[in-house]
N, C-alpha and C. Protein backbone atom coordinates (compact mmCIF):
# COMPACT_ATOMS: atom_id res chain seq x y z
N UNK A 1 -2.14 50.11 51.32
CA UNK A 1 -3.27 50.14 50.45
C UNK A 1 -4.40 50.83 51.22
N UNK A 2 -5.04 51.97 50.62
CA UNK A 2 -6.24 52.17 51.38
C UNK A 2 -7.56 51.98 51.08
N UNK A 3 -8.42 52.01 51.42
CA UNK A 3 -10.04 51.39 51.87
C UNK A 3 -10.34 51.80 50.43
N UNK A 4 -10.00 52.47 50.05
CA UNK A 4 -11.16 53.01 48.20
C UNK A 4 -10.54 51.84 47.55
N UNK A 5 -9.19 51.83 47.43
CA UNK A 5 -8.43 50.69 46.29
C UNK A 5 -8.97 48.95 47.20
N UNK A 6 -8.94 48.73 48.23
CA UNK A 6 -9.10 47.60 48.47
C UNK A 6 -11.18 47.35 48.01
N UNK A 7 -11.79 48.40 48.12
CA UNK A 7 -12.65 47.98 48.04
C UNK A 7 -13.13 47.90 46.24
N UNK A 8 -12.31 48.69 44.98
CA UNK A 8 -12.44 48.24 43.76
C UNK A 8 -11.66 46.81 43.44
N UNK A 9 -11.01 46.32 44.41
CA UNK A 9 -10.60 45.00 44.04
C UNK A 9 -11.50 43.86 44.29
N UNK A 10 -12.58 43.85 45.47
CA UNK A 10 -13.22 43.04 45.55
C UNK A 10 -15.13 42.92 44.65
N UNK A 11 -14.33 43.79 43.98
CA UNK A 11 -15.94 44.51 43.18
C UNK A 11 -16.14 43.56 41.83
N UNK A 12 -17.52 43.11 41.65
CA UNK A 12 -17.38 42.42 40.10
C UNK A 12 -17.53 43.49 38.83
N UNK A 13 -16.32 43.38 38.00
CA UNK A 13 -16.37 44.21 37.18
C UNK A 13 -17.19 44.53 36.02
N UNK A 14 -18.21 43.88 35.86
CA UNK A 14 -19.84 43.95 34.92
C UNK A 14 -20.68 43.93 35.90
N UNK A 15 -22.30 44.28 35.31
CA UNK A 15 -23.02 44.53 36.24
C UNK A 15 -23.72 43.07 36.49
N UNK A 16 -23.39 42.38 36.19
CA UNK A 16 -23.84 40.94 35.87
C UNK A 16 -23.42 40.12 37.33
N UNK A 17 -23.75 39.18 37.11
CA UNK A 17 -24.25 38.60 39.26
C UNK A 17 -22.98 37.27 38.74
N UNK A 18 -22.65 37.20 37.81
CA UNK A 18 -21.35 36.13 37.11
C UNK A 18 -20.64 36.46 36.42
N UNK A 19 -19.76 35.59 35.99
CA UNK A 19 -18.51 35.63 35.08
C UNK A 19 -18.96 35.30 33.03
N UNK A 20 -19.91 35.15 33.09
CA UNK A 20 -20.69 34.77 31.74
C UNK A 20 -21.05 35.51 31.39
N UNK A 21 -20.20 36.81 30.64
CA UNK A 21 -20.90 38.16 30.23
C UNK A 21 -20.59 38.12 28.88
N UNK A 22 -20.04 37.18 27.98
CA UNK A 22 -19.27 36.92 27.01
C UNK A 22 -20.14 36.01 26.49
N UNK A 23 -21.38 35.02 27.04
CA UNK A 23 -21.99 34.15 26.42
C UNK A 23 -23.15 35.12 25.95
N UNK A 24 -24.07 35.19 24.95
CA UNK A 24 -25.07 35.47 23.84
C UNK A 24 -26.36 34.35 24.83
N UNK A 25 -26.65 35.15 25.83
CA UNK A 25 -28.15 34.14 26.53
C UNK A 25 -28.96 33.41 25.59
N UNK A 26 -29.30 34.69 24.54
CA UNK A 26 -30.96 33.77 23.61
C UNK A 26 -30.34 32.86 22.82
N UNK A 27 -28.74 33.16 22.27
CA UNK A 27 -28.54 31.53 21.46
C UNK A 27 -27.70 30.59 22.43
N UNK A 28 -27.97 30.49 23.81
CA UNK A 28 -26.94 29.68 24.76
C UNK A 28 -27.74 28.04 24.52
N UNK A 29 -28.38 27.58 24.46
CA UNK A 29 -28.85 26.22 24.55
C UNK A 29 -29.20 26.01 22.95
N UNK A 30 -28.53 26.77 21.18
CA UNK A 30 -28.75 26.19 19.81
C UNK A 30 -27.99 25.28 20.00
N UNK A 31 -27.16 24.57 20.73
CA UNK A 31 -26.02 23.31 20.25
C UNK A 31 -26.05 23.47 21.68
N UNK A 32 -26.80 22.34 22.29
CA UNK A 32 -26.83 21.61 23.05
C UNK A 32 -25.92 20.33 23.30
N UNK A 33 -25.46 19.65 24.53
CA UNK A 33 -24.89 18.16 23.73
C UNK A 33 -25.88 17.29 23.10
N UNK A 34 -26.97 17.51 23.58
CA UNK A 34 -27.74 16.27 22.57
C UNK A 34 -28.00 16.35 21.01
N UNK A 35 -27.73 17.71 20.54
CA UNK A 35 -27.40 18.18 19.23
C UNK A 35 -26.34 18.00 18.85
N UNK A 36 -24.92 18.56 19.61
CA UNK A 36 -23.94 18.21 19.21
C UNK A 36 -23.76 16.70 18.78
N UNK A 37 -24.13 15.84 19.67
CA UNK A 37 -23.95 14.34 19.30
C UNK A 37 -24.48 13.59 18.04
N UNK A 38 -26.01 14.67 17.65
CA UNK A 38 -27.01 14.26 16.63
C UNK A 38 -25.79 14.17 15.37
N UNK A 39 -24.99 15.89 15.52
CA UNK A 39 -24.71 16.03 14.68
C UNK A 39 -23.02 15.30 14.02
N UNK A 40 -22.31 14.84 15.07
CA UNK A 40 -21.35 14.14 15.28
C UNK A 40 -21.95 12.58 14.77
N UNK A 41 -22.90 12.04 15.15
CA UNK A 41 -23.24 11.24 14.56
C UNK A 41 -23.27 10.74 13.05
N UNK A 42 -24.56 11.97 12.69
CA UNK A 42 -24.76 11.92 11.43
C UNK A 42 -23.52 11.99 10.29
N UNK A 43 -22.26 13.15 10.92
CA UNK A 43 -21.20 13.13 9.89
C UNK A 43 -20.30 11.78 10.09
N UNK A 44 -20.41 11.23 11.33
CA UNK A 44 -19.88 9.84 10.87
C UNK A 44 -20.45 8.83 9.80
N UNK A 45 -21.48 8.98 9.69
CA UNK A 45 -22.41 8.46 8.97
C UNK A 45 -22.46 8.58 7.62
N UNK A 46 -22.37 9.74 7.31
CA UNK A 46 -22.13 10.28 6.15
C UNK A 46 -20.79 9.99 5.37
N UNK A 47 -19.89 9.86 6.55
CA UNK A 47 -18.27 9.26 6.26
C UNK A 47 -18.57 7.88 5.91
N UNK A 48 -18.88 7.42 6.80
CA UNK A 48 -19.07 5.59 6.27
C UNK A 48 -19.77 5.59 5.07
N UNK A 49 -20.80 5.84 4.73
CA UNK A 49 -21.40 5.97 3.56
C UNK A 49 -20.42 6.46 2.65
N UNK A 50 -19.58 7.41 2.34
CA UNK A 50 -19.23 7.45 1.59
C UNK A 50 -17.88 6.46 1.27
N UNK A 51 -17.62 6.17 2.19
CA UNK A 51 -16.13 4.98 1.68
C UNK A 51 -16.38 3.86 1.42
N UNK A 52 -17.94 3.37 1.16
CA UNK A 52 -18.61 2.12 0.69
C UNK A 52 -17.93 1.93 -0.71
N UNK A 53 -17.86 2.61 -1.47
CA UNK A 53 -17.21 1.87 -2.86
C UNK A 53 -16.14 1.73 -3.05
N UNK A 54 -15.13 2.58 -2.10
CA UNK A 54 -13.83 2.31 -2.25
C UNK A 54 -13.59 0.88 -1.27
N UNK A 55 -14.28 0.46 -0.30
CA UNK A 55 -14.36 -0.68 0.41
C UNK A 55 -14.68 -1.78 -0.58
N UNK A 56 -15.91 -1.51 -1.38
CA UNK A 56 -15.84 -2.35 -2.28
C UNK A 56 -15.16 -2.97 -3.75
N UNK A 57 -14.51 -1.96 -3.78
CA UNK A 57 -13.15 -1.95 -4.89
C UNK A 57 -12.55 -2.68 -4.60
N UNK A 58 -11.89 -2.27 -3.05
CA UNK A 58 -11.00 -3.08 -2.36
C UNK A 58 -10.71 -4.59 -1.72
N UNK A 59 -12.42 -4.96 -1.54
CA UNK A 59 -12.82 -6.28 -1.44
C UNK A 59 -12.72 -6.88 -2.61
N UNK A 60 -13.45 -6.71 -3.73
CA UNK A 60 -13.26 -7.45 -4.89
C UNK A 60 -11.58 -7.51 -5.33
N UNK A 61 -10.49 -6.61 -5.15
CA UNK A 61 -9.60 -7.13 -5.63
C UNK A 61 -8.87 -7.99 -4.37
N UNK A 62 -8.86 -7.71 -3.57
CA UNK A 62 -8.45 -8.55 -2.57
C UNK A 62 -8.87 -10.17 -2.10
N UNK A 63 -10.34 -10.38 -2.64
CA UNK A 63 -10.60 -11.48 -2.62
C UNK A 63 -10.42 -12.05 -3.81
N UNK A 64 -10.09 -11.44 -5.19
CA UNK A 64 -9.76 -11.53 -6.43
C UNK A 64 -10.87 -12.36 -7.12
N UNK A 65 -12.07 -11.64 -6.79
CA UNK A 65 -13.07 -11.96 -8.02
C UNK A 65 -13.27 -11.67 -8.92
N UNK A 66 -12.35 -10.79 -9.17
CA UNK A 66 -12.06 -9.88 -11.01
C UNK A 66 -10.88 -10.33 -11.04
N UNK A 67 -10.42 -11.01 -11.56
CA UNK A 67 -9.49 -11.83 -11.91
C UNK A 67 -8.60 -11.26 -13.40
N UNK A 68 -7.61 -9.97 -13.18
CA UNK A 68 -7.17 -9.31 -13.87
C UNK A 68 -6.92 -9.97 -15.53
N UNK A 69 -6.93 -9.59 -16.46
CA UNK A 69 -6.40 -10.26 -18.12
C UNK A 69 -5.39 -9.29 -18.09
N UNK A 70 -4.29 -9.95 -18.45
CA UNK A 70 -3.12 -9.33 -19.54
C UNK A 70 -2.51 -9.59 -20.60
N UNK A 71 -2.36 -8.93 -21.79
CA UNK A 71 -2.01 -9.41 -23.13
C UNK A 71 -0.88 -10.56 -22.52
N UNK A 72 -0.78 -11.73 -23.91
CA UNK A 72 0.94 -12.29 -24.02
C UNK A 72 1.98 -11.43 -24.18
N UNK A 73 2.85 -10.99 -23.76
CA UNK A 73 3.88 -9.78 -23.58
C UNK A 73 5.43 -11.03 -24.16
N UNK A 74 6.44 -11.01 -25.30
CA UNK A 74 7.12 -11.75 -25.45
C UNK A 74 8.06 -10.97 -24.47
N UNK A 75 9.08 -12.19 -23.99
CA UNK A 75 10.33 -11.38 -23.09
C UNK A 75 11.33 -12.14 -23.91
N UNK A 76 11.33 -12.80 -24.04
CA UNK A 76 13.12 -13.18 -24.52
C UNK A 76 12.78 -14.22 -25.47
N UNK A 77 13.76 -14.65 -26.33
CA UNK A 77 13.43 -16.00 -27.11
C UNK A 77 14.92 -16.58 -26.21
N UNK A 78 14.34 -18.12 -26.30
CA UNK A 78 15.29 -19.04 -25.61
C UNK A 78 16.24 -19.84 -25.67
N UNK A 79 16.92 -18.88 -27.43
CA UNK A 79 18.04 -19.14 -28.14
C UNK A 79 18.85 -18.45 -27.50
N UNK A 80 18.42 -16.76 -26.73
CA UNK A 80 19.26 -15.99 -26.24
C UNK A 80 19.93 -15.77 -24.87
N UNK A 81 19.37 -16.71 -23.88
CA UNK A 81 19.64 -17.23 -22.66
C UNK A 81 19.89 -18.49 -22.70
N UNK A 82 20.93 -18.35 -21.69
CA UNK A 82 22.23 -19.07 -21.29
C UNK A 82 21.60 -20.10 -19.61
N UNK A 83 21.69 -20.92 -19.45
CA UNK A 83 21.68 -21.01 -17.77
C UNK A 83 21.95 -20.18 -16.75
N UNK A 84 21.24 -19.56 -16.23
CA UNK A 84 21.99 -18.85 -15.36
C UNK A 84 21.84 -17.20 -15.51
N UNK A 85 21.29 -16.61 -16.44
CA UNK A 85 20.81 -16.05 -17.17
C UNK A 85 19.94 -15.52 -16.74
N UNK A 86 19.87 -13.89 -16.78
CA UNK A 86 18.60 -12.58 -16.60
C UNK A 86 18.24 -11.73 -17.26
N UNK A 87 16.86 -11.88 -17.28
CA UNK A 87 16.69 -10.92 -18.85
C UNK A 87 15.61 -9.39 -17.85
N UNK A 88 15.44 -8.31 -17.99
CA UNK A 88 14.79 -7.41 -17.12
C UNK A 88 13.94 -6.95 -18.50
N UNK A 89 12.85 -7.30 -18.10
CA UNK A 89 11.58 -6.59 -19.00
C UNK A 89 10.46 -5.98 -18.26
N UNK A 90 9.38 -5.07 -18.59
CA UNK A 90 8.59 -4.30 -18.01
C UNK A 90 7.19 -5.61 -18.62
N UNK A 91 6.05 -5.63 -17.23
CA UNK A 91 5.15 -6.08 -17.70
C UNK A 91 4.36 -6.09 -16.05
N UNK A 92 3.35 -6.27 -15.99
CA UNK A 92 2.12 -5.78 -17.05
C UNK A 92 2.24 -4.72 -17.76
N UNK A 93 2.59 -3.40 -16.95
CA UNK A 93 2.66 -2.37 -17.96
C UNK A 93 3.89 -1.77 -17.96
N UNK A 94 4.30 -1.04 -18.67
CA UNK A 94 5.41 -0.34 -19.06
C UNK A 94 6.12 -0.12 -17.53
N UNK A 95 5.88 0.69 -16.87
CA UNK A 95 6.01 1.16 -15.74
C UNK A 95 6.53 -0.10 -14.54
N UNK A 96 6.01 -1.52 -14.66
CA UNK A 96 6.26 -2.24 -14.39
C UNK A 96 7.13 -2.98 -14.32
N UNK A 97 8.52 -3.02 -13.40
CA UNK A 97 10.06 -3.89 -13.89
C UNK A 97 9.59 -5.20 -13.38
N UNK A 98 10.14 -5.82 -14.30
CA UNK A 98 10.22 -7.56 -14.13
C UNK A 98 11.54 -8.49 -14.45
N UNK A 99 11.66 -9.24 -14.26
CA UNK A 99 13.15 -10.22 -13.90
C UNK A 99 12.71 -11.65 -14.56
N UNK A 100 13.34 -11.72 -15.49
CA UNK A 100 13.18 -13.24 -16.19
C UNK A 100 14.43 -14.11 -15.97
N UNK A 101 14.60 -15.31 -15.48
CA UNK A 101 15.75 -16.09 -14.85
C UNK A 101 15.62 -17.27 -15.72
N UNK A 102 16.50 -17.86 -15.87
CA UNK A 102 16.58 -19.24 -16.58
C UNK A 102 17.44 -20.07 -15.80
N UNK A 103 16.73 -20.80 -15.04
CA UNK A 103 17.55 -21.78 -14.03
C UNK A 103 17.77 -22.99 -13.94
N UNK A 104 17.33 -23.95 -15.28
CA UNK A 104 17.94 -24.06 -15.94
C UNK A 104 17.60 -24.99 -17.40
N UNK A 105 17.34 -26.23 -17.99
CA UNK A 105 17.95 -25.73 -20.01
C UNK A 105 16.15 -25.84 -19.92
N UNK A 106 14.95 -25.88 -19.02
CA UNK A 106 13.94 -25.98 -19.61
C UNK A 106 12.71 -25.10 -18.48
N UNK A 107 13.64 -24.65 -17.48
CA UNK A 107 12.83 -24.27 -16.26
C UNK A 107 13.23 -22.24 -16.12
N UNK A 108 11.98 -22.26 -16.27
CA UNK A 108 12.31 -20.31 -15.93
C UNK A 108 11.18 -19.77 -15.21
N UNK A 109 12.07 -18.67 -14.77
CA UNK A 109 11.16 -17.74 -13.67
C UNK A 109 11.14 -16.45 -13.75
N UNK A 110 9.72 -15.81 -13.68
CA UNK A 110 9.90 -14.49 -13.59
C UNK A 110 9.21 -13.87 -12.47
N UNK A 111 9.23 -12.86 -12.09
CA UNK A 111 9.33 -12.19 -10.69
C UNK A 111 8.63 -10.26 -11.13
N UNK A 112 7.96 -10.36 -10.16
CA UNK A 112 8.27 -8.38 -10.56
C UNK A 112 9.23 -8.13 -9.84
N UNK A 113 10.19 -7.20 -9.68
CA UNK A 113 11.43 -6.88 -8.74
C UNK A 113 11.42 -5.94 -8.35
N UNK A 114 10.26 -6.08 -7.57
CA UNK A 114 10.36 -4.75 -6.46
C UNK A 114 10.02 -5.48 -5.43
N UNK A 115 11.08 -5.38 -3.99
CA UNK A 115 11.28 -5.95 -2.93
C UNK A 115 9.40 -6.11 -2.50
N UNK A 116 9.22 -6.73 -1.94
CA UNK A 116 8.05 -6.72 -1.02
C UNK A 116 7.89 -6.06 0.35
N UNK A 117 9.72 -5.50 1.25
CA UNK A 117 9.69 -5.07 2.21
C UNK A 117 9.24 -3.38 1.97
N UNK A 118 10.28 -2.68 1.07
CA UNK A 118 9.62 -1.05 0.90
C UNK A 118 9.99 -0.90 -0.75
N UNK A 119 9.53 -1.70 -1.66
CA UNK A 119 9.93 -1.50 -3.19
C UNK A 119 11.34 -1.56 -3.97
N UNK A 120 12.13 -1.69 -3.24
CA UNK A 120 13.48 -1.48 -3.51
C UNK A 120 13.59 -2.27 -4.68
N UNK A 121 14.40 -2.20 -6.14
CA UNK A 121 14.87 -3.04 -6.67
C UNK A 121 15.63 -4.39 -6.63
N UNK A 122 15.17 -5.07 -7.10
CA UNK A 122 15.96 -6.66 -6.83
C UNK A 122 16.49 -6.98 -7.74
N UNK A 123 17.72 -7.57 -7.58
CA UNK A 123 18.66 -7.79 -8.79
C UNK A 123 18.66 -9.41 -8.79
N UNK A 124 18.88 -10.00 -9.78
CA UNK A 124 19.90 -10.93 -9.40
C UNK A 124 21.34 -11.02 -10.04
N UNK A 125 22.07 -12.31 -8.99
CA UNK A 125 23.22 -12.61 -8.52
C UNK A 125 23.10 -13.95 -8.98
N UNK A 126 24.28 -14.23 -9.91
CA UNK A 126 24.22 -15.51 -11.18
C UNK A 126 25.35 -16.22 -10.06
N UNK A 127 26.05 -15.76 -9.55
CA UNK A 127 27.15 -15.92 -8.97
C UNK A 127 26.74 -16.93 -7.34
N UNK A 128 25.80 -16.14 -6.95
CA UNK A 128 24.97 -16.64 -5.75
C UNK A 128 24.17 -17.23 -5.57
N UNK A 129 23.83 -17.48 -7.03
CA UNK A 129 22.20 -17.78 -7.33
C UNK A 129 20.78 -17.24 -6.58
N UNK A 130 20.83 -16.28 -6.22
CA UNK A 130 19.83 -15.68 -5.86
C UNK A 130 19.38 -14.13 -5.99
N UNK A 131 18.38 -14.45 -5.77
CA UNK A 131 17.61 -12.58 -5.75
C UNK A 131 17.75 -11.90 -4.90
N UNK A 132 18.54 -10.63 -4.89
CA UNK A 132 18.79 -9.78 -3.40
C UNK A 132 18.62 -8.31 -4.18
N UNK A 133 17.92 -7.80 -2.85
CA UNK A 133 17.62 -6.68 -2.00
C UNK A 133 18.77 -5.57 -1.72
N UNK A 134 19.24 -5.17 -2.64
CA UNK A 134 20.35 -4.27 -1.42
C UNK A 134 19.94 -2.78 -0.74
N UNK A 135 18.74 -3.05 -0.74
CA UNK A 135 18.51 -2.04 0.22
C UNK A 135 19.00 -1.89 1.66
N UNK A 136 18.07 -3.13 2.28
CA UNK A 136 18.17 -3.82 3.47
C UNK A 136 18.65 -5.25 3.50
N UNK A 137 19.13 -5.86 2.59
CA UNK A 137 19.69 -7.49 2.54
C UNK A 137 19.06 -8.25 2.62
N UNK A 138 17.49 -8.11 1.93
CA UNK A 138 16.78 -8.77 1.49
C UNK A 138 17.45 -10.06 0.31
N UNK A 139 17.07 -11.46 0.77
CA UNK A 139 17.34 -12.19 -0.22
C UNK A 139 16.14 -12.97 -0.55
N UNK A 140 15.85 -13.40 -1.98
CA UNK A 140 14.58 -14.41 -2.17
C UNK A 140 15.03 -15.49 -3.09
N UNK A 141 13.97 -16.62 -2.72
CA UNK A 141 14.75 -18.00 -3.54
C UNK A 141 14.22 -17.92 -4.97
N UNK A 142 15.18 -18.08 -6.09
CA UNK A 142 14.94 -17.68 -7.73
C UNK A 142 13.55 -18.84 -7.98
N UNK A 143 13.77 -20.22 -7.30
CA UNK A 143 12.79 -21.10 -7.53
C UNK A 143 11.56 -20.99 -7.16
N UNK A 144 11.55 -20.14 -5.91
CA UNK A 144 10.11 -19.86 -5.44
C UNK A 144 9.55 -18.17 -5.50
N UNK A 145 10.58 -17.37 -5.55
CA UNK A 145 10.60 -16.28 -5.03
C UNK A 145 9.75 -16.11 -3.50
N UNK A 146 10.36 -16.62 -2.44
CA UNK A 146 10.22 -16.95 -1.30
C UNK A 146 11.43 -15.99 -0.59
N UNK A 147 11.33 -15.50 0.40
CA UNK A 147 12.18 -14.54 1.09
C UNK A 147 13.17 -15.53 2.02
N UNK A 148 14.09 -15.50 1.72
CA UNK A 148 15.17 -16.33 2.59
C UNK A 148 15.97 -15.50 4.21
N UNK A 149 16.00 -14.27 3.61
CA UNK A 149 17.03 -13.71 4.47
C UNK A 149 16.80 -12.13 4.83
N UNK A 150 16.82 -11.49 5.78
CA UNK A 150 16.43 -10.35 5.28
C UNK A 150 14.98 -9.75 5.80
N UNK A 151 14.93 -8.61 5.70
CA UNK A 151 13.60 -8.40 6.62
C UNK A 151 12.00 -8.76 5.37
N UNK A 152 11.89 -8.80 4.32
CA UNK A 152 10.92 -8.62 3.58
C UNK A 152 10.45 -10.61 3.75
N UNK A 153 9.06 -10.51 3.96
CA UNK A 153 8.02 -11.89 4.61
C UNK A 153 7.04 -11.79 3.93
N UNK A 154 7.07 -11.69 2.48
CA UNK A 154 5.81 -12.01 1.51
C UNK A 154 6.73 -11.95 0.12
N UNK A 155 6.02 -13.14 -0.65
CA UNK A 155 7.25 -13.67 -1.95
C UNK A 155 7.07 -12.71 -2.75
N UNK A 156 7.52 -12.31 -3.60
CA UNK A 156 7.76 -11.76 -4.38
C UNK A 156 6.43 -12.05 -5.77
N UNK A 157 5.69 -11.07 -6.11
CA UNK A 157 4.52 -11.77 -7.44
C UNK A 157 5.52 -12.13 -8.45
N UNK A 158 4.98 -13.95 -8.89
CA UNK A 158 5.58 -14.34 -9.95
C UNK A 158 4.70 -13.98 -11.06
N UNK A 159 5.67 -13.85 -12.46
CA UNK A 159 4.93 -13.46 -13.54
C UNK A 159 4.67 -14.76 -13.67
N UNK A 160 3.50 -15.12 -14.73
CA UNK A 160 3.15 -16.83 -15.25
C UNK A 160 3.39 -16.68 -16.31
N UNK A 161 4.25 -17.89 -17.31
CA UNK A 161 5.24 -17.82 -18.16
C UNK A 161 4.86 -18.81 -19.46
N UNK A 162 4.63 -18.73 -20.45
CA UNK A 162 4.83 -19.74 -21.33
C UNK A 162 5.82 -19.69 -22.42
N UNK A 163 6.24 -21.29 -22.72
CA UNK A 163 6.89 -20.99 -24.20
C UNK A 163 6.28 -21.13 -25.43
N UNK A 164 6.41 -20.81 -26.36
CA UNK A 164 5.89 -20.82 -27.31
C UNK A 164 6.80 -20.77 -28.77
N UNK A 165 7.34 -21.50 -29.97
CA UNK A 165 7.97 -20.61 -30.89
C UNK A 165 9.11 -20.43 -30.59
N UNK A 166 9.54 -20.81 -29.48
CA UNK A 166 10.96 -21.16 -29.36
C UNK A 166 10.75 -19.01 -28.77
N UNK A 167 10.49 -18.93 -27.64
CA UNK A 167 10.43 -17.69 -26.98
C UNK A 167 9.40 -18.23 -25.51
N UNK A 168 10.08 -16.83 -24.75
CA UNK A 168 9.27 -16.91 -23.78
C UNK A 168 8.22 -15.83 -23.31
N UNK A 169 6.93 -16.17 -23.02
CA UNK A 169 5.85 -14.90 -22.73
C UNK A 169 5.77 -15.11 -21.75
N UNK A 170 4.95 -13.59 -21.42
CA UNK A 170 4.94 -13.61 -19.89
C UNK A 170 2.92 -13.43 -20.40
N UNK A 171 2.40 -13.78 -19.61
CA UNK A 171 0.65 -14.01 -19.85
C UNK A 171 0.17 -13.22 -18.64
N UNK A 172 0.58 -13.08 -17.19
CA UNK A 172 0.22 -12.84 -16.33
C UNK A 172 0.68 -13.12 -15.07
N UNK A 173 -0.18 -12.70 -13.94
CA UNK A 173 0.23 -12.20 -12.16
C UNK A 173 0.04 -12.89 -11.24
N UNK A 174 0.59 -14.11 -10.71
CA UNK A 174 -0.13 -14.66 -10.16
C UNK A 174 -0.67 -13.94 -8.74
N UNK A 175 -1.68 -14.44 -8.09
CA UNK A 175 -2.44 -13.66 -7.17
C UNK A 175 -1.43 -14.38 -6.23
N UNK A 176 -1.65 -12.74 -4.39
CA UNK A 176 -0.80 -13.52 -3.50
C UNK A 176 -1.67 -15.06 -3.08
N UNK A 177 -1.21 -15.84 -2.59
CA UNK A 177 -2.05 -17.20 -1.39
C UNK A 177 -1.45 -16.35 -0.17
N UNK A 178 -2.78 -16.28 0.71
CA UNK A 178 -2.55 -16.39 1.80
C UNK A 178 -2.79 -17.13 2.81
């Protein structure tokens, strides 16, 4: 190597006394950190503020101070079940599957039947007497809808039931207890 090339290697290549030839001097201190933070702040702020009503949606149904109404919905008349017996009707709304059990000549239960672990359908088993899961082998007790077996650990919402007229309605949801 000779003396001309060794001496363009040790040379700074701008005329500048540093490596900061790429920063804009007169706007180097508009966003400062103490600005940056103002402004990091404020959009948190602005975030919390805005998820106030969906927080409060969410409180009121969760503490269940709106206490849902649903029409009488008839599911079965109780000439047409047998002991032992499942009738599958939609309620509250259409979209909604539900499980009516007759367990037995004066006692019935209904259930929504969608697992509590990831939605899966629940059947029942007249044979076993119980409500299962075959997703994951979820089982729940028809009397309580209580989870027996199986990974799913919250009962199942019972529908609330009356007779009437020699039939059975379904009126409504009961809320979870926790």
């Amino acid at each position: 190597m000779d003396q001309g090339q060794q001496k363009n290697n040790n040379r700074i290549p701008f005329d500048e006394d540093n490596y900061t030839h790429n920063i804009r001097k007169e706007n180097e201190r508009s966003l400062d950190r103490r600005s940056f933070m103002k402004l990091m702040v404020g959009g948190a702020g602005v975030f919390a503020v805005s998820t106030l009503p969906w927080g409060a949606i969410a409180a009121r149904e969760l503490t269940g101070l709106s206490d849902k109404k649903y029409p009488a919905t008839k599911v079965a008349d109780i000439s047409s079940m047998k002991v032992g017996d499942a009738v599958e009707f939609h309620y509250p709304g259409e979209h909604d599957s539900a499980l009516l059990i007759r367990l037995g000549d004066n006692e019935y239960k209904a259930y929504q039947n969608a697992c509590t672990h990831l939605k899966c359908p629940v059947y029942w088993s007249k044979e076993e007497g119980e409500l299962l899961c075959p997703c994951h082998h979820g089982v729940f007790d028809p009397a309580t809808g209580s989870p027996t077996a199986g990974p799913p650990r919250r009962p199942l919402p019972e529908i609330v039931l009356k007779q009437e007229q020699g039939a059975i309605y379904a009126t409504g949801v009961k809320r979870y207890e926790t």
